[in-house]
Protein backbone atom coordinates (compact mmCIF):
# COMPACT_ATOMS: atom_id res chain seq x y z
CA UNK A 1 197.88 56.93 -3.99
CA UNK A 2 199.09 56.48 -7.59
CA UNK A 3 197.03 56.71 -10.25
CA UNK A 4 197.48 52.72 -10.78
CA UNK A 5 195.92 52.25 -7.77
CA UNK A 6 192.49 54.12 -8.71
CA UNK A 7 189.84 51.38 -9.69
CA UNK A 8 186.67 52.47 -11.88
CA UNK A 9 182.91 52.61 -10.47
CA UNK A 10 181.79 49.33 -11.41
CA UNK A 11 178.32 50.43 -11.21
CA UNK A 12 178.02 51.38 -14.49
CA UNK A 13 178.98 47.88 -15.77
CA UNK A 14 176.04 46.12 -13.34
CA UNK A 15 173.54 48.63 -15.16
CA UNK A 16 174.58 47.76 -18.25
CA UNK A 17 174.45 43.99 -18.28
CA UNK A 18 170.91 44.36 -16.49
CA UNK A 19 170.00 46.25 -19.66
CA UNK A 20 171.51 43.75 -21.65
CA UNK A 21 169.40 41.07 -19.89
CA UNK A 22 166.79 39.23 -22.60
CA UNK A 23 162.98 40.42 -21.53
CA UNK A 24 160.75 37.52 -19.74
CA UNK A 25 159.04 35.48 -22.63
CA UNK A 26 155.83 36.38 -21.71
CA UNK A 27 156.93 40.06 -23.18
CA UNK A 28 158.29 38.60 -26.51
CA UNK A 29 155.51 38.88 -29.39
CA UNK A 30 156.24 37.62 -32.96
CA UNK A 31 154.94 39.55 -36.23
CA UNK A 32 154.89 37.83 -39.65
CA UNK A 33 156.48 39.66 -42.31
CA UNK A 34 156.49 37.44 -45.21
CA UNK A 35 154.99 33.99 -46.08
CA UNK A 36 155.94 31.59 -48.69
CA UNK A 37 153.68 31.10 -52.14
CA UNK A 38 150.91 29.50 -51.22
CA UNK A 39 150.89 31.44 -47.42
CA UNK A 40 151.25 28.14 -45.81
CA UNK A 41 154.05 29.19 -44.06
CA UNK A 42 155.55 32.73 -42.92
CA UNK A 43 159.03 33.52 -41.63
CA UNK A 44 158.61 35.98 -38.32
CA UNK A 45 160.57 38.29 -36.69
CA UNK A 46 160.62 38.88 -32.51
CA UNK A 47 159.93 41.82 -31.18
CA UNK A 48 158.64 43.38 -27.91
CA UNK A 49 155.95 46.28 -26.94
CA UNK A 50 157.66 49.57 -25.92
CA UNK A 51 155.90 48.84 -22.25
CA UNK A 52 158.43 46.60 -21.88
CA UNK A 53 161.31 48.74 -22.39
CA UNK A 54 159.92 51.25 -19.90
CA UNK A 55 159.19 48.58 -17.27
CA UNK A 56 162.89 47.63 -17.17
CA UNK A 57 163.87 51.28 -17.23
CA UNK A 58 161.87 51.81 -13.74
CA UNK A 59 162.87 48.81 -12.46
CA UNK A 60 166.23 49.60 -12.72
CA UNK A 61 166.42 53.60 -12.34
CA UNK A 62 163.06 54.10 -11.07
CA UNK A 63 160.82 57.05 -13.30
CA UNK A 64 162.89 59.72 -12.26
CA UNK A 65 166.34 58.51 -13.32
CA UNK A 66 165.53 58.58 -17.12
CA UNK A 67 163.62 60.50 -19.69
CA UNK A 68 163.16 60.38 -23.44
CA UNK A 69 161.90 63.04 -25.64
CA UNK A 70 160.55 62.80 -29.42
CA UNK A 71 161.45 65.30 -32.35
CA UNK A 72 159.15 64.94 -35.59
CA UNK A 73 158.91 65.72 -38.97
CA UNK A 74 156.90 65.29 -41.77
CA UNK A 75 157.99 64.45 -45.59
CA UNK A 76 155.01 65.19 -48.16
CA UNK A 77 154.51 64.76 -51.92
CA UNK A 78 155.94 61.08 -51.65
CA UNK A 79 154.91 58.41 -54.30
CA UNK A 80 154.15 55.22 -52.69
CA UNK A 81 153.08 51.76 -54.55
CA UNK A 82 150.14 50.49 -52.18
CA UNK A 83 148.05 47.52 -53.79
CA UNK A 84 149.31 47.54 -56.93
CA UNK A 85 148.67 51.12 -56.68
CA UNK A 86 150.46 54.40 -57.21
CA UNK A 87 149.53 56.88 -54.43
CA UNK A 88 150.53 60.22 -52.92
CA UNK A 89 151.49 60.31 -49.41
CA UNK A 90 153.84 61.21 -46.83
CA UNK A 91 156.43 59.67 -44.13
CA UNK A 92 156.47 60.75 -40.46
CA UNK A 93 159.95 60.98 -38.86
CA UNK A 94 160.77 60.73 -35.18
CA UNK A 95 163.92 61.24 -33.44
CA UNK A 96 163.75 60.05 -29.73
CA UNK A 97 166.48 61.20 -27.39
CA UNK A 98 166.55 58.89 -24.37
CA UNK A 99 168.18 60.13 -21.10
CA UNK A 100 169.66 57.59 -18.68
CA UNK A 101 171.08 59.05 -15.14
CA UNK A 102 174.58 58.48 -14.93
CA UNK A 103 175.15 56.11 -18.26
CA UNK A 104 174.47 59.57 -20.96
CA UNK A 105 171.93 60.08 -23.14
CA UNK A 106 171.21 58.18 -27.17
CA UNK A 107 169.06 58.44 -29.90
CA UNK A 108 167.03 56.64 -32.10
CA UNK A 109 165.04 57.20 -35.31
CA UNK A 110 162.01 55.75 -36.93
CA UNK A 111 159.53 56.49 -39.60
CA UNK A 112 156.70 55.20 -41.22
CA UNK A 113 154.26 56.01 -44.21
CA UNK A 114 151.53 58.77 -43.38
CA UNK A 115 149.07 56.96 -44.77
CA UNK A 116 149.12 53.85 -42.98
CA UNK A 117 147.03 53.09 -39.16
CA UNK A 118 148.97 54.76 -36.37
CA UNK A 119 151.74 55.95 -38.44
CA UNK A 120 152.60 58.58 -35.41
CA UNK A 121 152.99 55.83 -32.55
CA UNK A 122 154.79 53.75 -34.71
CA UNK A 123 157.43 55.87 -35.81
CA UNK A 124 157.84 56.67 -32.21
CA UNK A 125 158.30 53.42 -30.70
CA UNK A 126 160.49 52.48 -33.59
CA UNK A 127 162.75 55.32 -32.47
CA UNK A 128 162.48 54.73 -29.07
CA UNK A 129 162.91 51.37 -28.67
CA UNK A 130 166.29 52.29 -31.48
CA UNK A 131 167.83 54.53 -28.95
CA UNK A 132 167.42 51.72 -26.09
CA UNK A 133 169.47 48.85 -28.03
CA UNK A 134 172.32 51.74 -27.90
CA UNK A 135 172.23 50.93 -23.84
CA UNK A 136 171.74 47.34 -25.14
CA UNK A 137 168.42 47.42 -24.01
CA UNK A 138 166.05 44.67 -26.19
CA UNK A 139 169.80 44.33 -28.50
CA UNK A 140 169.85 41.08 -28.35
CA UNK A 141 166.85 41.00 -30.29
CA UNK A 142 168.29 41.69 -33.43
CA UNK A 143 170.34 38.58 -33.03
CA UNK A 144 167.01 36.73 -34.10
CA UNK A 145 168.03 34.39 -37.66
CA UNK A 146 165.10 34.07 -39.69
CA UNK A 147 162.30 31.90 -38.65
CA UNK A 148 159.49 30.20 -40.63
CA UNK A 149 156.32 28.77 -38.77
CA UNK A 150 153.43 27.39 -40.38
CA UNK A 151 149.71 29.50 -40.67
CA UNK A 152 146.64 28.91 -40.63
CA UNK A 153 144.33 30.29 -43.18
CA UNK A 154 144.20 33.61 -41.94
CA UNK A 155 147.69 33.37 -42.47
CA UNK A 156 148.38 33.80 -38.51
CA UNK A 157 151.09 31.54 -36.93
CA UNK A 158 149.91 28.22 -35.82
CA UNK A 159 152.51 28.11 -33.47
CA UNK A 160 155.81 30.48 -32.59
CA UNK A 161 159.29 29.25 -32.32
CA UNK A 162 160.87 28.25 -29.63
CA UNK A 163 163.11 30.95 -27.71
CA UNK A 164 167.12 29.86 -27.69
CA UNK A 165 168.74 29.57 -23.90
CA UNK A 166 170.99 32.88 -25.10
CA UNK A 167 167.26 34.91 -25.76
CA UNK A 168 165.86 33.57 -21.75
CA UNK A 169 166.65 36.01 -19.08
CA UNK A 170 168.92 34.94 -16.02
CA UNK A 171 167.36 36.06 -13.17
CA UNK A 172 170.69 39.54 -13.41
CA UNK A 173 167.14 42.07 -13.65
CA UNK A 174 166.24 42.94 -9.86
CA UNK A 175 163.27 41.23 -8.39
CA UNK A 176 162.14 44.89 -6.23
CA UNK A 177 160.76 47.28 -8.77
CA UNK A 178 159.30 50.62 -8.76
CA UNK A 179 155.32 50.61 -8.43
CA UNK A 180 155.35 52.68 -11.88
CA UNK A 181 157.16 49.75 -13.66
CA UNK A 182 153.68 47.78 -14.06
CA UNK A 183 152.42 45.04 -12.51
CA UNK A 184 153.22 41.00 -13.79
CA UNK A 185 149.98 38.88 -12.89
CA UNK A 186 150.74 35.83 -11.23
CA UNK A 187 150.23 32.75 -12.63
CA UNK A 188 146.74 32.02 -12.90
CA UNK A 189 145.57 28.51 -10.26
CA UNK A 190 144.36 26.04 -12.13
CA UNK A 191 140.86 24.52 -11.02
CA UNK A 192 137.63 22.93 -11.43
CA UNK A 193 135.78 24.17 -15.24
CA UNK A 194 132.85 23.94 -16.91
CA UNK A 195 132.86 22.13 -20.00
CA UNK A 196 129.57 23.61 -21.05
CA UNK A 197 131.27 27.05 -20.85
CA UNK A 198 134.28 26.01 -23.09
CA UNK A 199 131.63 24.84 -26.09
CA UNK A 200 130.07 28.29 -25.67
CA UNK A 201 133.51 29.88 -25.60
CA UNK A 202 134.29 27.72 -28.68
CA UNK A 203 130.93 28.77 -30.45
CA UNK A 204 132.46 32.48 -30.62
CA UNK A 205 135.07 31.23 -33.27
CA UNK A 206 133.07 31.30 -35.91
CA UNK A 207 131.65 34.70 -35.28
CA UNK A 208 134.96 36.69 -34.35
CA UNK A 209 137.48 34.80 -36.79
CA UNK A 210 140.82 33.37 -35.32
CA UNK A 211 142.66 36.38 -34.81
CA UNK A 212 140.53 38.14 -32.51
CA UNK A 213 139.12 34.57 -30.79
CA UNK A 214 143.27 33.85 -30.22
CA UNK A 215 143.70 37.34 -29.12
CA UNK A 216 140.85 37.22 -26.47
CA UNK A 217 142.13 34.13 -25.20
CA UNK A 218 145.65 34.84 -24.82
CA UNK A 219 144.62 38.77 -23.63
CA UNK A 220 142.46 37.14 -20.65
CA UNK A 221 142.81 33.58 -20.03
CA UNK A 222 146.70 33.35 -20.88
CA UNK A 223 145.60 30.52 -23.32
CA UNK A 224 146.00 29.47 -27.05
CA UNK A 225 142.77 26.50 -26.85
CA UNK A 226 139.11 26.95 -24.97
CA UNK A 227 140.21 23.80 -23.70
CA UNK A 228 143.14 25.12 -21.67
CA UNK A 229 141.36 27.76 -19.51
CA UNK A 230 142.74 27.06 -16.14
CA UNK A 231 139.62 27.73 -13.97
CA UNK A 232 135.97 28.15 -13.82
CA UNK A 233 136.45 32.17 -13.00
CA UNK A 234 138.59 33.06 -16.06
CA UNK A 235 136.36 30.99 -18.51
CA UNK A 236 133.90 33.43 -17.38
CA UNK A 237 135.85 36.44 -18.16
CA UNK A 238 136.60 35.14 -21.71
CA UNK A 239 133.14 34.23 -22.66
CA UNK A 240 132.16 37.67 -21.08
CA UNK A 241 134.67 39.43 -22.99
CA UNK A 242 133.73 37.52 -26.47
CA UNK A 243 130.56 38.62 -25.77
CA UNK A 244 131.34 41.92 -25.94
CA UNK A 245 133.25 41.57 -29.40
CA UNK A 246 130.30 39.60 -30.83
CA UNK A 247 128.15 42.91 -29.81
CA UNK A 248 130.62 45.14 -32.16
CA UNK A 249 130.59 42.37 -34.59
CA UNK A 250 126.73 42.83 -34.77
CA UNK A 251 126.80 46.44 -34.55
CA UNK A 252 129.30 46.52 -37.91
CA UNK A 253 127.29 44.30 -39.77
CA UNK A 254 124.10 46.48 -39.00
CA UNK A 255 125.67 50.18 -39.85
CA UNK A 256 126.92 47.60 -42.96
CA UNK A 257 123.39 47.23 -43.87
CA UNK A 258 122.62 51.31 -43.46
CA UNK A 259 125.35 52.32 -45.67
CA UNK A 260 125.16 49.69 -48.64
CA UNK A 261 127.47 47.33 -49.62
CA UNK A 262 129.86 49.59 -51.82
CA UNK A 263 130.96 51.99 -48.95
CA UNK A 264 131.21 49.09 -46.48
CA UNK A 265 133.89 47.45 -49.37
CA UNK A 266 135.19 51.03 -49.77
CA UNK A 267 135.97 51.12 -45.64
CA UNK A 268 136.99 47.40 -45.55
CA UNK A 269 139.68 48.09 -48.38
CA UNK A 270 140.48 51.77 -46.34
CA UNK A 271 141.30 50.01 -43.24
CA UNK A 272 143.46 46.99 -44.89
CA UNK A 273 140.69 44.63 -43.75
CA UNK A 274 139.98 41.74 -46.11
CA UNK A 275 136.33 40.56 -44.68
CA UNK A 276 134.67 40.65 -41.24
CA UNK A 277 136.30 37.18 -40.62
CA UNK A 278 139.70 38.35 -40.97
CA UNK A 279 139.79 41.53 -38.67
CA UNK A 280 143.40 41.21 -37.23
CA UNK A 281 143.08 42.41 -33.25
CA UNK A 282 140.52 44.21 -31.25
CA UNK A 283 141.71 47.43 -31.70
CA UNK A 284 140.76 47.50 -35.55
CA UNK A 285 137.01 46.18 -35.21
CA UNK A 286 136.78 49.12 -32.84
CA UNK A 287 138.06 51.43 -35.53
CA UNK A 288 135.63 49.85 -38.52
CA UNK A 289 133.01 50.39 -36.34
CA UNK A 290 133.42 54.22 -35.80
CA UNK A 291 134.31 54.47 -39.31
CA UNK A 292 130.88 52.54 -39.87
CA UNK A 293 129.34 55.44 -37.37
CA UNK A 294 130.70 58.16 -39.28
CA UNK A 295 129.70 56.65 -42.53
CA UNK A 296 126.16 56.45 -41.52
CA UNK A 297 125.83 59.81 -39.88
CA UNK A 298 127.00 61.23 -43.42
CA UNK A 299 124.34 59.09 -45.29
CA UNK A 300 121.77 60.26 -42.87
CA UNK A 301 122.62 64.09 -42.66
């Protein structure tokens, strides 16, 4: 057999393009990184969670054909301008080397100030997700132009942009996955509802602010209105679950009350929060509200 004769594995080529292949919309999230004067409007930028880039991973090598590991760092004595501010801080520096079977290994680096929430996880899914575009994993989303959508007055989209034909997957990502990959709920059946149950749901705008009352919505019911909860069922689980974030609401505006309204501003301003109407997601009422229990615990003692 001459050598002309020898064809190359074209395996490695099929894993590639599957890596390629644009994540299912329901994955793609949009953060706002800059609005216009008046914050009427606010270009955004696409991006999706690092549990998406591990899902395709298993799906396509299963957990055991790939691994990633994380190097940090730490850079202190750094002058940072914060608020109008000068402050002393730090940066936190990941490298993550990710580890493919068969297709070699990349990395990626990220970093972020010390100071800010979650610096840690955010440098490392900035690195991660870095050394993943090198398989051209999630690439394609740095093909994104600028976008500009309008916000409400929480300066939160109003609605997201429409995803291009080239950014929709087509159907080249295996259907059979690993059980490790995560699960995809199906789509929820749509039903009878009870109208009485969307006012209610609608009554918890005013007491959770639009970002978490979207966030709920979308987390539970799939759903941007009240009004478009499919079924009877999952109206139940929203108002049950804005139930829930009403209690923390009351519980923050109580330890507020314990601690005096000067160290509640003084956490607010700590935690980037602008009032108890604008708290941005779930996970940061949670965090004002420990910080609220720590607070009072230190008054009391």
């Amino acid at each position: 057999m001459t050598t002309e004769d020898v064809k190359p594995n074209p395996e490695p080529d099929t894993q590639f393009t599957q890596l390629a292949e644009p994540f299912d919309p329901s994955e793609i999230k949009w953060r706002v990184t800059h609005t216009n004067r008046d914050g009427s409007r606010g270009a955004v930028i696409a991006y999706a969670d690092p549990r998406a880039y591990t899902d395709r991973l298993n799906q396509l090598f299963t957990p055991s054909g790939w691994t990633r590991s994380y190097q940090v760092s730490t850079v202190s004595s750094v002058t940072r301008k914060r608020r109008d501010k000068l402050i002393q801080t730090g940066k936190v520096l990941v490298t993550c080397t990710l580890t493919i079977t068969g297709l070699g290994c990349h990395t990626g680096s990220g970093e972020e100030w010390a100071d800010e929430q979650n610096a840690m996880t955010t440098a490392e899914a900035q690195a991660f997700k870095r050394a993943a575009s090198c398989y051209g994993l999630g690439r394609y989303l740095y093909n994104f132009a600028e976008m500009w959508v309008p916000l409400n007055e929480y300066r939160q989209p109003v609605q997201f942009p429409k995803l291009p034909n080239w950014a929709l997957p087509k159907g080249s990502v295996p259907a059979k996955s690993h059980p490790a990959s995560g699960s995809h709920p199906p789509a929820a059946q749509r039903g009878p509802i009870d109208q009485m149950t969307t006012v209610k749901i609608e009554g918890f705008r005013r007491i959770l602010g639009d970002p978490i009352y979207g966030e709920i919505l979308w987390r539970v019911a799939h759903a941007r209105r009240a009004n478009a909860i499919p079924n009877a069922q999952l109206q139940d689980n929203v108002a049950e679950a804005m139930e829930r974030a009403s209690r923390g609401f009351s519980k923050a505006h109580s330890l507020a009350d314990q601690i005096g309204e000067t160290s509640f501003i003084a956490i607010l301003d700590r935690l980037r929060i602008e009032s108890m109407t604008t708290i941005p997601r779930l996970e940061s009422l949670k965090t004002l509200v420990a910080e609220l229990e720590r607070e009072a615990a230190r008054t009391a003692a």
